[in-house]
N, C-alpha and C. Protein backbone atom coordinates (compact mmCIF):
# COMPACT_ATOMS: atom_id res chain seq x y z
N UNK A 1 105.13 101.50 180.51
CA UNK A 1 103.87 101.54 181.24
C UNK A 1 102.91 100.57 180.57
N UNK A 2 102.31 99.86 181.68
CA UNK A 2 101.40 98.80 180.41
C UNK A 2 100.17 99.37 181.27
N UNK A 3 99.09 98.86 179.74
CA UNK A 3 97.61 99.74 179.82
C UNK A 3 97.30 99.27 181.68
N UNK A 4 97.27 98.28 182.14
CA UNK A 4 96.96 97.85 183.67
C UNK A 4 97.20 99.37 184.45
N UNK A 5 98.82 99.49 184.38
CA UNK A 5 98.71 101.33 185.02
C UNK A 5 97.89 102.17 185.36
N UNK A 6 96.67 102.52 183.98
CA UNK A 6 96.28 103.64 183.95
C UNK A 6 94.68 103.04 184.13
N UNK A 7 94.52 101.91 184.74
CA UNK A 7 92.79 102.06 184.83
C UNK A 7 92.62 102.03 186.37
N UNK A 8 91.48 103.19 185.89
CA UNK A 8 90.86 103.78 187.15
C UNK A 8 90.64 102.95 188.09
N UNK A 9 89.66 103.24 189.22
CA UNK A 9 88.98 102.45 189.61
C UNK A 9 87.94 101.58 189.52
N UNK A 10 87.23 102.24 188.60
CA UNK A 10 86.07 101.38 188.17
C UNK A 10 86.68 100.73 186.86
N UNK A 11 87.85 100.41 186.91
CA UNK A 11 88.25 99.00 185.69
C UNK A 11 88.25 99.79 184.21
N UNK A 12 88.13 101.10 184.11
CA UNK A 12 88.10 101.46 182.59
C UNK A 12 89.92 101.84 182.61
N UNK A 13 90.12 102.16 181.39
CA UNK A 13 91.10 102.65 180.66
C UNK A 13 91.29 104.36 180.55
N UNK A 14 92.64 105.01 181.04
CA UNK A 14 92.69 106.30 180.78
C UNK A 14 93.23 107.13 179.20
N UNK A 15 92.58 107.64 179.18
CA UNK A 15 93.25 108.26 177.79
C UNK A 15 92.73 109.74 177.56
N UNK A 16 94.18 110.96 177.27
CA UNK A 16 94.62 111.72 177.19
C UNK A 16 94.44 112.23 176.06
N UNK A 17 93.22 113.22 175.99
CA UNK A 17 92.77 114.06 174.79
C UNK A 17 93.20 115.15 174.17
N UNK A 18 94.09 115.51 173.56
CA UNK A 18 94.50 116.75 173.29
C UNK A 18 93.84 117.71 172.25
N UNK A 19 92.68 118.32 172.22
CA UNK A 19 92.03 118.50 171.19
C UNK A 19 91.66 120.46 171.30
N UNK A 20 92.05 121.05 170.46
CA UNK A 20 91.82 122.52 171.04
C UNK A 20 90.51 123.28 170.57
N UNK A 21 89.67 122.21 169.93
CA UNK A 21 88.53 122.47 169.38
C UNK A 21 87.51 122.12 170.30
N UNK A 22 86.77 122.91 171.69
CA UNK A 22 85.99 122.73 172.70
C UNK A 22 84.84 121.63 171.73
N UNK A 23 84.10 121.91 170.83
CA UNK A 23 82.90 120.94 170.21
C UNK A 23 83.44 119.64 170.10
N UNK A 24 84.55 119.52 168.99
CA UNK A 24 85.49 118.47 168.74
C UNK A 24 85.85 117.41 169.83
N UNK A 25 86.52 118.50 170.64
CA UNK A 25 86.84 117.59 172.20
C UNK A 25 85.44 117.12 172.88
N UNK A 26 84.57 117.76 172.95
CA UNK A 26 83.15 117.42 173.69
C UNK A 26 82.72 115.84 172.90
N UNK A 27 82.78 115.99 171.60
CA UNK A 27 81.91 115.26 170.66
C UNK A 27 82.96 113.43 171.03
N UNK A 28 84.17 114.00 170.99
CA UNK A 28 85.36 112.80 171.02
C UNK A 28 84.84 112.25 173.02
N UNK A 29 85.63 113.30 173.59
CA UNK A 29 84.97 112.90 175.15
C UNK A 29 83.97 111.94 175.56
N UNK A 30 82.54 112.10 174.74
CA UNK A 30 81.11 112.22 175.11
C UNK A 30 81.87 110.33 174.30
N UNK A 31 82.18 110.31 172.91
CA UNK A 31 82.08 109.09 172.60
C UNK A 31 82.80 108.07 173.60
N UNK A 32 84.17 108.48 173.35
CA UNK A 32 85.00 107.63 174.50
C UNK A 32 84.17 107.23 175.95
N UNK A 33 83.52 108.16 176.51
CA UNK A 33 82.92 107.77 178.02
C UNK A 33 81.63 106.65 177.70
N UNK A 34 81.62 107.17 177.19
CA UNK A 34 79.85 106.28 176.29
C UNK A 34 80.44 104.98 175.96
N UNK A 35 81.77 104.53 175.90
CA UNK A 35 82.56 103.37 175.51
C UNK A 35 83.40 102.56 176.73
N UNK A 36 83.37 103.53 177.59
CA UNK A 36 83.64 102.95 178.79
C UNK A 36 84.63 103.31 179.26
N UNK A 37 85.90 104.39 178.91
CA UNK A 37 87.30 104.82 178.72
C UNK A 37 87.00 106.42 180.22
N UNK A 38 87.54 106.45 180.40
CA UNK A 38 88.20 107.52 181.60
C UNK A 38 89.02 108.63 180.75
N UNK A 39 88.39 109.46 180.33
CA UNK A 39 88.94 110.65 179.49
C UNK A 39 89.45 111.86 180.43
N UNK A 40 91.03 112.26 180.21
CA UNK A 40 91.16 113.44 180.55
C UNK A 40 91.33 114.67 179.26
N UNK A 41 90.74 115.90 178.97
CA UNK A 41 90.93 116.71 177.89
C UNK A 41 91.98 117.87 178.30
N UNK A 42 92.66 117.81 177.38
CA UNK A 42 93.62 119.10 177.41
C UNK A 42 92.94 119.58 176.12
N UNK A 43 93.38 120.95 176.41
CA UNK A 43 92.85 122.12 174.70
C UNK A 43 94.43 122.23 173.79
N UNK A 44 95.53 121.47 174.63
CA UNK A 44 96.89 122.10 173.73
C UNK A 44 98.11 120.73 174.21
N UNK A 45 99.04 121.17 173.49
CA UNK A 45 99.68 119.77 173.96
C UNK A 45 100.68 120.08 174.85
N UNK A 46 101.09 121.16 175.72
CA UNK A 46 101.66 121.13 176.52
C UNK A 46 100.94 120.42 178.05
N UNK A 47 99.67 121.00 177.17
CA UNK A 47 99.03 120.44 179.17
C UNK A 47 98.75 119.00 178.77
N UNK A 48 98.47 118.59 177.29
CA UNK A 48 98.36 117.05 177.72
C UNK A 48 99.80 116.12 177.81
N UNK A 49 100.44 116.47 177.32
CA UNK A 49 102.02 116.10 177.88
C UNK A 49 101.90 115.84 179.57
N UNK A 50 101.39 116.98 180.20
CA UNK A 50 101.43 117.38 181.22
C UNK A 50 100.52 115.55 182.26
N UNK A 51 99.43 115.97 181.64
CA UNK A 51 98.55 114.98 182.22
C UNK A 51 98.73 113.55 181.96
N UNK A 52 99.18 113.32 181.15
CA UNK A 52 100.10 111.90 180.52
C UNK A 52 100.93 111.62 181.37
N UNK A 53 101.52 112.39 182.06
CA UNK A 53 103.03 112.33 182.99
C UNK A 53 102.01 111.82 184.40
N UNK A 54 101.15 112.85 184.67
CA UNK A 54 100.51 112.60 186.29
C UNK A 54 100.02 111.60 185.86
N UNK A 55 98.77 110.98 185.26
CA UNK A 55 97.33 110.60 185.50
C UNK A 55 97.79 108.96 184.84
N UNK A 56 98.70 108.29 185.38
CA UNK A 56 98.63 106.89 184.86
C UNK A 56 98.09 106.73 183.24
N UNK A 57 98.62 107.16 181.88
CA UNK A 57 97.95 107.01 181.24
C UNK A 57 97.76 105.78 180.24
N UNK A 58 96.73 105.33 179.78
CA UNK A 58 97.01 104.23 178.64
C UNK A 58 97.10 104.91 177.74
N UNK A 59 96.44 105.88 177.04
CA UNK A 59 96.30 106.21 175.69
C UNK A 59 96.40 107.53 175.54
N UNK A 60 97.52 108.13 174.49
CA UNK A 60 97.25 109.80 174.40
C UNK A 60 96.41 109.77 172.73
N UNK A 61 95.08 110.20 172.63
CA UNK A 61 94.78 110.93 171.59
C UNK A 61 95.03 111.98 171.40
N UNK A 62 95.67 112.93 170.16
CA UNK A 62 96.22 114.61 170.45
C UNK A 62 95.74 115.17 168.39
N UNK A 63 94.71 115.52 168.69
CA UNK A 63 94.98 116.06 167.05
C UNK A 63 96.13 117.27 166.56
N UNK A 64 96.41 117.10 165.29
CA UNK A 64 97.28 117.29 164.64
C UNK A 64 97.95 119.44 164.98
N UNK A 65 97.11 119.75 164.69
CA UNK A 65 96.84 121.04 164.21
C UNK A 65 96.08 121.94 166.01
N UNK A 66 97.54 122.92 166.42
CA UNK A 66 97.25 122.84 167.70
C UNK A 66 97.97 124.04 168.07
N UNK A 67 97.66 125.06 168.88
CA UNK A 67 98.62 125.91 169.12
C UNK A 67 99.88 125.34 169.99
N UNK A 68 100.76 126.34 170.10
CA UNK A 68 102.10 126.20 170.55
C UNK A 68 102.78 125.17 170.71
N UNK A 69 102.44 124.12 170.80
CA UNK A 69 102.73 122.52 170.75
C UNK A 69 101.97 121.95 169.61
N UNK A 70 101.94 121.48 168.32
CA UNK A 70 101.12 120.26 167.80
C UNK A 70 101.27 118.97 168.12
N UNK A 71 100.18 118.36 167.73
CA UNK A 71 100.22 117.21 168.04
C UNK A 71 101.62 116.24 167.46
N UNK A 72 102.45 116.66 166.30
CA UNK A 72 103.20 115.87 166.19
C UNK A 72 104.32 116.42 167.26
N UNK A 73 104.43 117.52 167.60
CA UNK A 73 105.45 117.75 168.93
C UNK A 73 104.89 117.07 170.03
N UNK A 74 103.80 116.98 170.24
CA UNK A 74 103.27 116.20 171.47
C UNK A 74 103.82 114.92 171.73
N UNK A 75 103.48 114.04 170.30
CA UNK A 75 104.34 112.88 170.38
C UNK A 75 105.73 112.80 170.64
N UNK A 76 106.54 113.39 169.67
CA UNK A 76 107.28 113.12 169.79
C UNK A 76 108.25 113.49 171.14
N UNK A 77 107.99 114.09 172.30
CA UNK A 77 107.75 114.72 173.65
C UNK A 77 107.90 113.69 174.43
N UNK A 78 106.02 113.10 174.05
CA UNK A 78 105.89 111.85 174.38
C UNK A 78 107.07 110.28 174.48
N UNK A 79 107.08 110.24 173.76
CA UNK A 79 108.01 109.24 173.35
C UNK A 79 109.37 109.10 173.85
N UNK A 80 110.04 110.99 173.44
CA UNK A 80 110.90 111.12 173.87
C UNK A 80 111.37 110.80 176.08
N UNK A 81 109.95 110.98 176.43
CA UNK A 81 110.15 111.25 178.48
C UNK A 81 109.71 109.45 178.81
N UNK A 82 110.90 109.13 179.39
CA UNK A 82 110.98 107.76 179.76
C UNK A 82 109.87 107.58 180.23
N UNK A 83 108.99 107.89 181.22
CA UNK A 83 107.86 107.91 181.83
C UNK A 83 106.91 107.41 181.16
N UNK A 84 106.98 108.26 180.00
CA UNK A 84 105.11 107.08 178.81
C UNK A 84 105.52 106.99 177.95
N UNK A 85 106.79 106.89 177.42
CA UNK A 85 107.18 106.58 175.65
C UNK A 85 106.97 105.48 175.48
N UNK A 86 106.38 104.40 176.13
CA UNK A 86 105.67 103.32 176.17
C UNK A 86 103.86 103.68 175.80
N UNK A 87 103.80 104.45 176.23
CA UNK A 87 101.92 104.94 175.58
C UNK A 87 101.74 104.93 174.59
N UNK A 88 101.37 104.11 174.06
CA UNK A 88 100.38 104.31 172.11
C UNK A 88 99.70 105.89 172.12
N UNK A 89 100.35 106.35 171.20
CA UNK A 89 99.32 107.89 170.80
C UNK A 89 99.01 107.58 169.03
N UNK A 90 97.76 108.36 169.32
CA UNK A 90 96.69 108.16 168.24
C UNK A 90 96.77 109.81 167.93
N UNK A 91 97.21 110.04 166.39
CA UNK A 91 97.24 111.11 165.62
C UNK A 91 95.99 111.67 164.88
N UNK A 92 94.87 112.47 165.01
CA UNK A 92 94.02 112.72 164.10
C UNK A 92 94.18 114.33 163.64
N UNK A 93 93.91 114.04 162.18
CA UNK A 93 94.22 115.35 161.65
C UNK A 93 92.93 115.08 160.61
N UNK A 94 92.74 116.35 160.06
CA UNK A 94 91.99 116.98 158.99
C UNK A 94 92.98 116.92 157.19
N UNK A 95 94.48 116.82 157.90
CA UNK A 95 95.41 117.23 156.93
C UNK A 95 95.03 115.56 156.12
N UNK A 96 94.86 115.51 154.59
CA UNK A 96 95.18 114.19 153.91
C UNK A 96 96.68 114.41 153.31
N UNK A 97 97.70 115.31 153.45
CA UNK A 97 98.30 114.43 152.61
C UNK A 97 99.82 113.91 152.57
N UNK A 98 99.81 113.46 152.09
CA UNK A 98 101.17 111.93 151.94
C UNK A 98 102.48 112.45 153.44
N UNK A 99 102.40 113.94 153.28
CA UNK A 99 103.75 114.41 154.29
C UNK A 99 103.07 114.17 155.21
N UNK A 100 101.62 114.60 155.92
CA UNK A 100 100.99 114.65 156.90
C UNK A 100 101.14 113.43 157.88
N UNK A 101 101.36 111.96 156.81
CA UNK A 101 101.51 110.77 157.06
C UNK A 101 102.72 110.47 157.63
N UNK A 102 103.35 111.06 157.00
CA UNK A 102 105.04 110.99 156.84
C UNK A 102 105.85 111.84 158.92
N UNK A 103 104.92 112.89 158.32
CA UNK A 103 105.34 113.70 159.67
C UNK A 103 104.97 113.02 161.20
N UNK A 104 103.70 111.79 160.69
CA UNK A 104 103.26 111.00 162.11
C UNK A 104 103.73 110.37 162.32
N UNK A 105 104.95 109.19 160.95
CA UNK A 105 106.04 108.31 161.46
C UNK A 105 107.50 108.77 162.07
N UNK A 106 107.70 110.06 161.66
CA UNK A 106 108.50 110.36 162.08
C UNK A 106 108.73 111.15 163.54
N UNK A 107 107.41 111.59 163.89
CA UNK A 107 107.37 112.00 165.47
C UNK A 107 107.28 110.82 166.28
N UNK A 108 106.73 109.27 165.78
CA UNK A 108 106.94 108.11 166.47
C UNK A 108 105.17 108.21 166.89
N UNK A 109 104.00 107.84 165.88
CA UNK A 109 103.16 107.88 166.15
C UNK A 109 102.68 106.64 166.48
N UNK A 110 101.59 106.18 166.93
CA UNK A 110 101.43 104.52 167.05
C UNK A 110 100.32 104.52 165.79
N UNK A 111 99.47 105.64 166.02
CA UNK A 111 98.44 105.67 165.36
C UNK A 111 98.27 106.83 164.22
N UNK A 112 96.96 106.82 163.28
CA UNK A 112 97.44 107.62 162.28
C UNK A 112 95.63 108.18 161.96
N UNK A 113 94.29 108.97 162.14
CA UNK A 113 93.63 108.72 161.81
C UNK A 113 93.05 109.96 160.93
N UNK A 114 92.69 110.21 159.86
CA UNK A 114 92.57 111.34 159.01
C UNK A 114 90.49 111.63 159.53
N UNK A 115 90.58 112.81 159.78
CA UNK A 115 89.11 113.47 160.00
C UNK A 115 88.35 114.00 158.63
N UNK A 116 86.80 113.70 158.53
CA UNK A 116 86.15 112.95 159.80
C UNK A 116 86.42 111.46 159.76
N UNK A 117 86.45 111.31 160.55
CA UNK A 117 86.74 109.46 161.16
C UNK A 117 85.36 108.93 161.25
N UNK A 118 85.08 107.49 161.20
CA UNK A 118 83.96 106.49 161.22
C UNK A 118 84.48 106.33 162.50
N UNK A 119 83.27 106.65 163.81
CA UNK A 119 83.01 106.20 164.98
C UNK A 119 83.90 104.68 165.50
N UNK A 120 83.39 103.88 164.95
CA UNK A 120 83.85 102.46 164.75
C UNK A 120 85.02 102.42 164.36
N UNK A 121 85.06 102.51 163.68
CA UNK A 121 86.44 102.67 163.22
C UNK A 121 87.95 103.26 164.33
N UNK A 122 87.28 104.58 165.13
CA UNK A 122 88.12 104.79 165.65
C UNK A 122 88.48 103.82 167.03
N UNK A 123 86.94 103.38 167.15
CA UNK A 123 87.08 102.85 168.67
C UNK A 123 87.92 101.68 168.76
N UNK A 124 87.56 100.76 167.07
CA UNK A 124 88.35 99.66 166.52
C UNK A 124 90.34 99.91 167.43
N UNK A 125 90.31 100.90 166.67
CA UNK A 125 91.68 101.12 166.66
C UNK A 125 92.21 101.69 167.93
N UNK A 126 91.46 102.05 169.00
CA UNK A 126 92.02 102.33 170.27
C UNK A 126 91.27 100.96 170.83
N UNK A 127 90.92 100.24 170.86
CA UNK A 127 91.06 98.60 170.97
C UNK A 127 92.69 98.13 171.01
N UNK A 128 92.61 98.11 169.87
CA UNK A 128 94.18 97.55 169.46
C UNK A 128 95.14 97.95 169.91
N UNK A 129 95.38 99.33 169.79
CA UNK A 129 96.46 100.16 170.43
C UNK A 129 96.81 99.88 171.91
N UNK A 130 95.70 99.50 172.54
CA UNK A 130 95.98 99.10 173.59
C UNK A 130 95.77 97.50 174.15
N UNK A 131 95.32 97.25 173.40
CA UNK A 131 96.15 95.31 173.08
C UNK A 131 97.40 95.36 172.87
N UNK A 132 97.87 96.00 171.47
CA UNK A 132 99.34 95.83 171.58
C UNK A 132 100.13 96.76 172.63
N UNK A 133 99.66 97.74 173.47
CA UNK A 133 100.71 98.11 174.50
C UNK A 133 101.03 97.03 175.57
N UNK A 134 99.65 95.60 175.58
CA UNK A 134 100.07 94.97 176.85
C UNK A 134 101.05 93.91 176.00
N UNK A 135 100.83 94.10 174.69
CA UNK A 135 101.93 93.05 174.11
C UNK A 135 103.21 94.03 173.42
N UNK A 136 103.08 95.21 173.65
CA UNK A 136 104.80 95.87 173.96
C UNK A 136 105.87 95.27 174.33
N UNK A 137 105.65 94.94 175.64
CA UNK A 137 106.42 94.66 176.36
C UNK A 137 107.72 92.83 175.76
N UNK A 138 106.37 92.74 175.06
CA UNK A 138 106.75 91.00 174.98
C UNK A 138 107.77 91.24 173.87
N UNK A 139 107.84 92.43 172.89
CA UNK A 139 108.23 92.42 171.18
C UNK A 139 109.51 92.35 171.50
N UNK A 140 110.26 92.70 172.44
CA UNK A 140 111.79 92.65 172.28
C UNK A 140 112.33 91.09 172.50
N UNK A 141 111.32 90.62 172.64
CA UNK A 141 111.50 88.69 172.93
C UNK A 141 110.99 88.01 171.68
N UNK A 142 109.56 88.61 171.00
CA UNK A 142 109.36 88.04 169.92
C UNK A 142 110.43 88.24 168.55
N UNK A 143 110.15 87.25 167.75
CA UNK A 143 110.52 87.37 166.05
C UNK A 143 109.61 88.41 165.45
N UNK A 144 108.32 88.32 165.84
CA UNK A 144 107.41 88.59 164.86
C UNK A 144 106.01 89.01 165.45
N UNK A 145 105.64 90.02 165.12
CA UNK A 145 104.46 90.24 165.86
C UNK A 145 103.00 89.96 165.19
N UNK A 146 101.69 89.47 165.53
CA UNK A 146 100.56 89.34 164.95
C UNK A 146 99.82 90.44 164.68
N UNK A 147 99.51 91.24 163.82
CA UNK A 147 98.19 92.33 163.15
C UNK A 147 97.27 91.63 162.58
N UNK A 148 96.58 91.85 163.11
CA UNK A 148 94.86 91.69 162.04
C UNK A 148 94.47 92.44 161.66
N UNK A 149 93.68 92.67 160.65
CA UNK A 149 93.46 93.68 159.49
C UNK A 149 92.34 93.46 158.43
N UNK A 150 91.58 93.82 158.94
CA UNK A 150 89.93 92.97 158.03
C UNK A 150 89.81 91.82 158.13
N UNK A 151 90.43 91.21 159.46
CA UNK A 151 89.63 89.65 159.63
C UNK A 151 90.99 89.14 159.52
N UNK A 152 91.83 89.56 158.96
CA UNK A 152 93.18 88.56 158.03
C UNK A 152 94.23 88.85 158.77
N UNK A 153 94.91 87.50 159.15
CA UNK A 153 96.23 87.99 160.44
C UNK A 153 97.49 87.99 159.74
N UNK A 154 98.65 88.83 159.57
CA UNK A 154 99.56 89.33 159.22
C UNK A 154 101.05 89.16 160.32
N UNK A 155 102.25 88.99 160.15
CA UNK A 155 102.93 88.07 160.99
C UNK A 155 104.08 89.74 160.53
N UNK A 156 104.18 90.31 161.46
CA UNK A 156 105.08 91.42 161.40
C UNK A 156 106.02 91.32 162.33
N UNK A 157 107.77 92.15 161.47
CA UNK A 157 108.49 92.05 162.64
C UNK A 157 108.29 93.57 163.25
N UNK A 158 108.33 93.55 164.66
CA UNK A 158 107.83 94.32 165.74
C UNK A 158 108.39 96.08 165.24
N UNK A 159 109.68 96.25 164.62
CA UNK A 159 109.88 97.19 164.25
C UNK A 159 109.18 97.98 163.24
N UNK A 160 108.43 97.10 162.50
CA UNK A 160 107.43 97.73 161.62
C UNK A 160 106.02 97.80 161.72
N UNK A 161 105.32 97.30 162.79
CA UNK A 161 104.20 97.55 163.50
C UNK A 161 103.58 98.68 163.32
N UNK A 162 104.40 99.54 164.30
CA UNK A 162 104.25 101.38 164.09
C UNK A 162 103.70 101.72 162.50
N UNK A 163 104.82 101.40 161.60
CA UNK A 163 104.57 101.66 159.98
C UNK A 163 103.47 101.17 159.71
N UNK A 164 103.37 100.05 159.78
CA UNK A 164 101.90 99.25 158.99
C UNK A 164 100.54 99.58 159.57
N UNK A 165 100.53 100.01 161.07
CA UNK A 165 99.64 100.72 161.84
C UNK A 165 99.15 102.10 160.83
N UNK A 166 100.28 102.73 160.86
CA UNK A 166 99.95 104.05 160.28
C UNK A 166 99.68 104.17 158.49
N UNK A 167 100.10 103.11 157.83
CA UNK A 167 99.54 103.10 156.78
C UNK A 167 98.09 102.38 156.85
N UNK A 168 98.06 101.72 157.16
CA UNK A 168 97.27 100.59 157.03
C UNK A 168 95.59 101.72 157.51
N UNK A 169 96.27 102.48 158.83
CA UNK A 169 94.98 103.61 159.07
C UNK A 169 94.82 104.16 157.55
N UNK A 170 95.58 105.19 157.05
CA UNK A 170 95.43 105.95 155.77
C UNK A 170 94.89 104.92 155.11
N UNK A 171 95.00 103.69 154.29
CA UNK A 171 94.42 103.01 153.79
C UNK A 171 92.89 103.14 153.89
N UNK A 172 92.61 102.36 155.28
CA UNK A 172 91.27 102.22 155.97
C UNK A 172 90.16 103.62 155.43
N UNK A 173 91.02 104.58 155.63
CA UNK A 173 90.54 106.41 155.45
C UNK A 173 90.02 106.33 153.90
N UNK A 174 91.03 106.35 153.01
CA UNK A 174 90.83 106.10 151.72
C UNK A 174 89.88 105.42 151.05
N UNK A 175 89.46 103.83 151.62
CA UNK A 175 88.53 102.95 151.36
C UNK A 175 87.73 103.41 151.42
N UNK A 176 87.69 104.03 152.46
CA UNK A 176 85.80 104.74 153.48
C UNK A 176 85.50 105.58 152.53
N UNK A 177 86.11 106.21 152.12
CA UNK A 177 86.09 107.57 151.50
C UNK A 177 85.77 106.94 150.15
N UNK A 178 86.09 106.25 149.27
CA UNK A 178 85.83 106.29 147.93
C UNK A 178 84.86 105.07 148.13
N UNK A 179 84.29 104.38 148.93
CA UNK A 179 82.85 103.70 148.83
C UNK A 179 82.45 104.58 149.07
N UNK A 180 81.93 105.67 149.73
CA UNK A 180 81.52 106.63 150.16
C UNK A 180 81.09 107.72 148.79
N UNK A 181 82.22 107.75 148.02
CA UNK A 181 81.91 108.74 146.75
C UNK A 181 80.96 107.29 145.49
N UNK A 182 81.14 106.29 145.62
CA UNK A 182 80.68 105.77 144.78
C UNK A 182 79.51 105.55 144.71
N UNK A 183 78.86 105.92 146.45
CA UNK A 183 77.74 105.45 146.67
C UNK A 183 76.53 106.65 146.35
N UNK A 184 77.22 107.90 146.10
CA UNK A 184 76.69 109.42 145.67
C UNK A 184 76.88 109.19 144.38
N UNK A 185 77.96 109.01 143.54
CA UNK A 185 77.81 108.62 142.14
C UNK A 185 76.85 107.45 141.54
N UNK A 186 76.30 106.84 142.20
CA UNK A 186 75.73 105.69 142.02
C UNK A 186 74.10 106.47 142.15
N UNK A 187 73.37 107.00 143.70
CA UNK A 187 73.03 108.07 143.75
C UNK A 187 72.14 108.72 142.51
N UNK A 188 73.56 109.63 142.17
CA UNK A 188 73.53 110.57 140.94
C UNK A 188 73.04 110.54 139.40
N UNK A 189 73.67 108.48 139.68
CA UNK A 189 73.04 108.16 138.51
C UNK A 189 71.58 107.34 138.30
N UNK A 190 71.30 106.88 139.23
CA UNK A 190 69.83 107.13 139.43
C UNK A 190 68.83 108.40 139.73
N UNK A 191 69.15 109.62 139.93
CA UNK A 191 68.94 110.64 139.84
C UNK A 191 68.67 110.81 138.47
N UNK A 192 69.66 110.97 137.51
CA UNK A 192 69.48 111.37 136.00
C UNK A 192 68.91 110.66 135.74
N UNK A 193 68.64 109.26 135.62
CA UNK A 193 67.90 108.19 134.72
C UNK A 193 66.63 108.77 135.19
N UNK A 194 66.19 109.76 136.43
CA UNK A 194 64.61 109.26 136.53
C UNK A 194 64.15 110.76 135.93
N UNK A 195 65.38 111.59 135.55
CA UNK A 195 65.10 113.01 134.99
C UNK A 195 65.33 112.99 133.66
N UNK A 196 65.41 112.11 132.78
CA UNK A 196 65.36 111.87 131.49
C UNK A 196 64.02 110.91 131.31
């Protein structure tokens, strides 16, 4: 399925929310529409499986942590039904660690994003995800596929895309996160200097 499929009528992009947290889903929804994207929400991943199948989709977002289906069963669901195993899905979890990562390459994730997420950041990356679904199609013809990655273009072969996607997110997470603590330690220590 290439992203062309799934846009509406008014020229946006569809993408498939799986989020069982009503605020969570509202807060994600409200951004995506505000961005220009055609959101459908499921609360679980059977029904967004479900809506992925009807609703032409470009993009499944599905967080991690989910009743009766999780999101890594979602994917891998996904992937598995000829119909959209062509759809980039975007993984967000709360979980940081190393298996959590591990469990998103191995359900066949496209994407990888640890909560809370930088706004930007996420929108960055459902950009891409769906750049490279219209250049899916081409990888079984290419050598080598192009990633950019802080400005800097990277010459990958197509089988490892997926991987470098999903690290390269955890990376991104990590960065944020420890400028983020340095900038409270930094902070902290102007704090004490002005209490001595």
């Amino acid at each position: 399925m290439t992203a062309s499929q799934g846009i509406d009528r008014e020229g946006r992009c569809r993408v498939v929310l799986a989020e069982d947290s009503p605020t969570e889903a509202a807060c994600l929804e409200f951004l995506l529409v505000k961005n220009g994207y055609d959101v459908v929400v499921a609360q679980e991943g059977e029904a967004a499986l479900r809506f992925a199948r009807e609703a032409h989709t470009d993009l499944v977002i599905s967080d991690v942590v989910m009743p009766r289906m999780d999101g890594y069963a979602l994917c891998r669901a996904a992937k598995a039904d000829a119909t959209i195993a062509e759809v980039p899905v975007m993984l967000l979890t709360g979980l940081s660690d190393p298996a959590s990562v591990l469990r998103g390459l191995v359900s066949g994730a496209d994407d990888f994003l640890l909560k809370p997420y930088d706004e930007g950041l996420l929108l960055s990356r459902i950009t891409s995800l769906l750049g490279s679904a219209d250049a899916s199609s081409d990888a079984d013809e290419a050598s080598e596929l192009a990633v950019i990655f802080r400005g800097e273009t990277f010459a990958l072969d197509p089988r490892a895309l997926r991987r470098a996607r999903i690290l390269l997110a955890t990376y991104d997470l990590t960065d944020g996160r420890y400028a983020g603590l340095s900038e409270v330690r930094n902070c902290l220590r102007i704090a004490e200097a002005g209490i001595d």
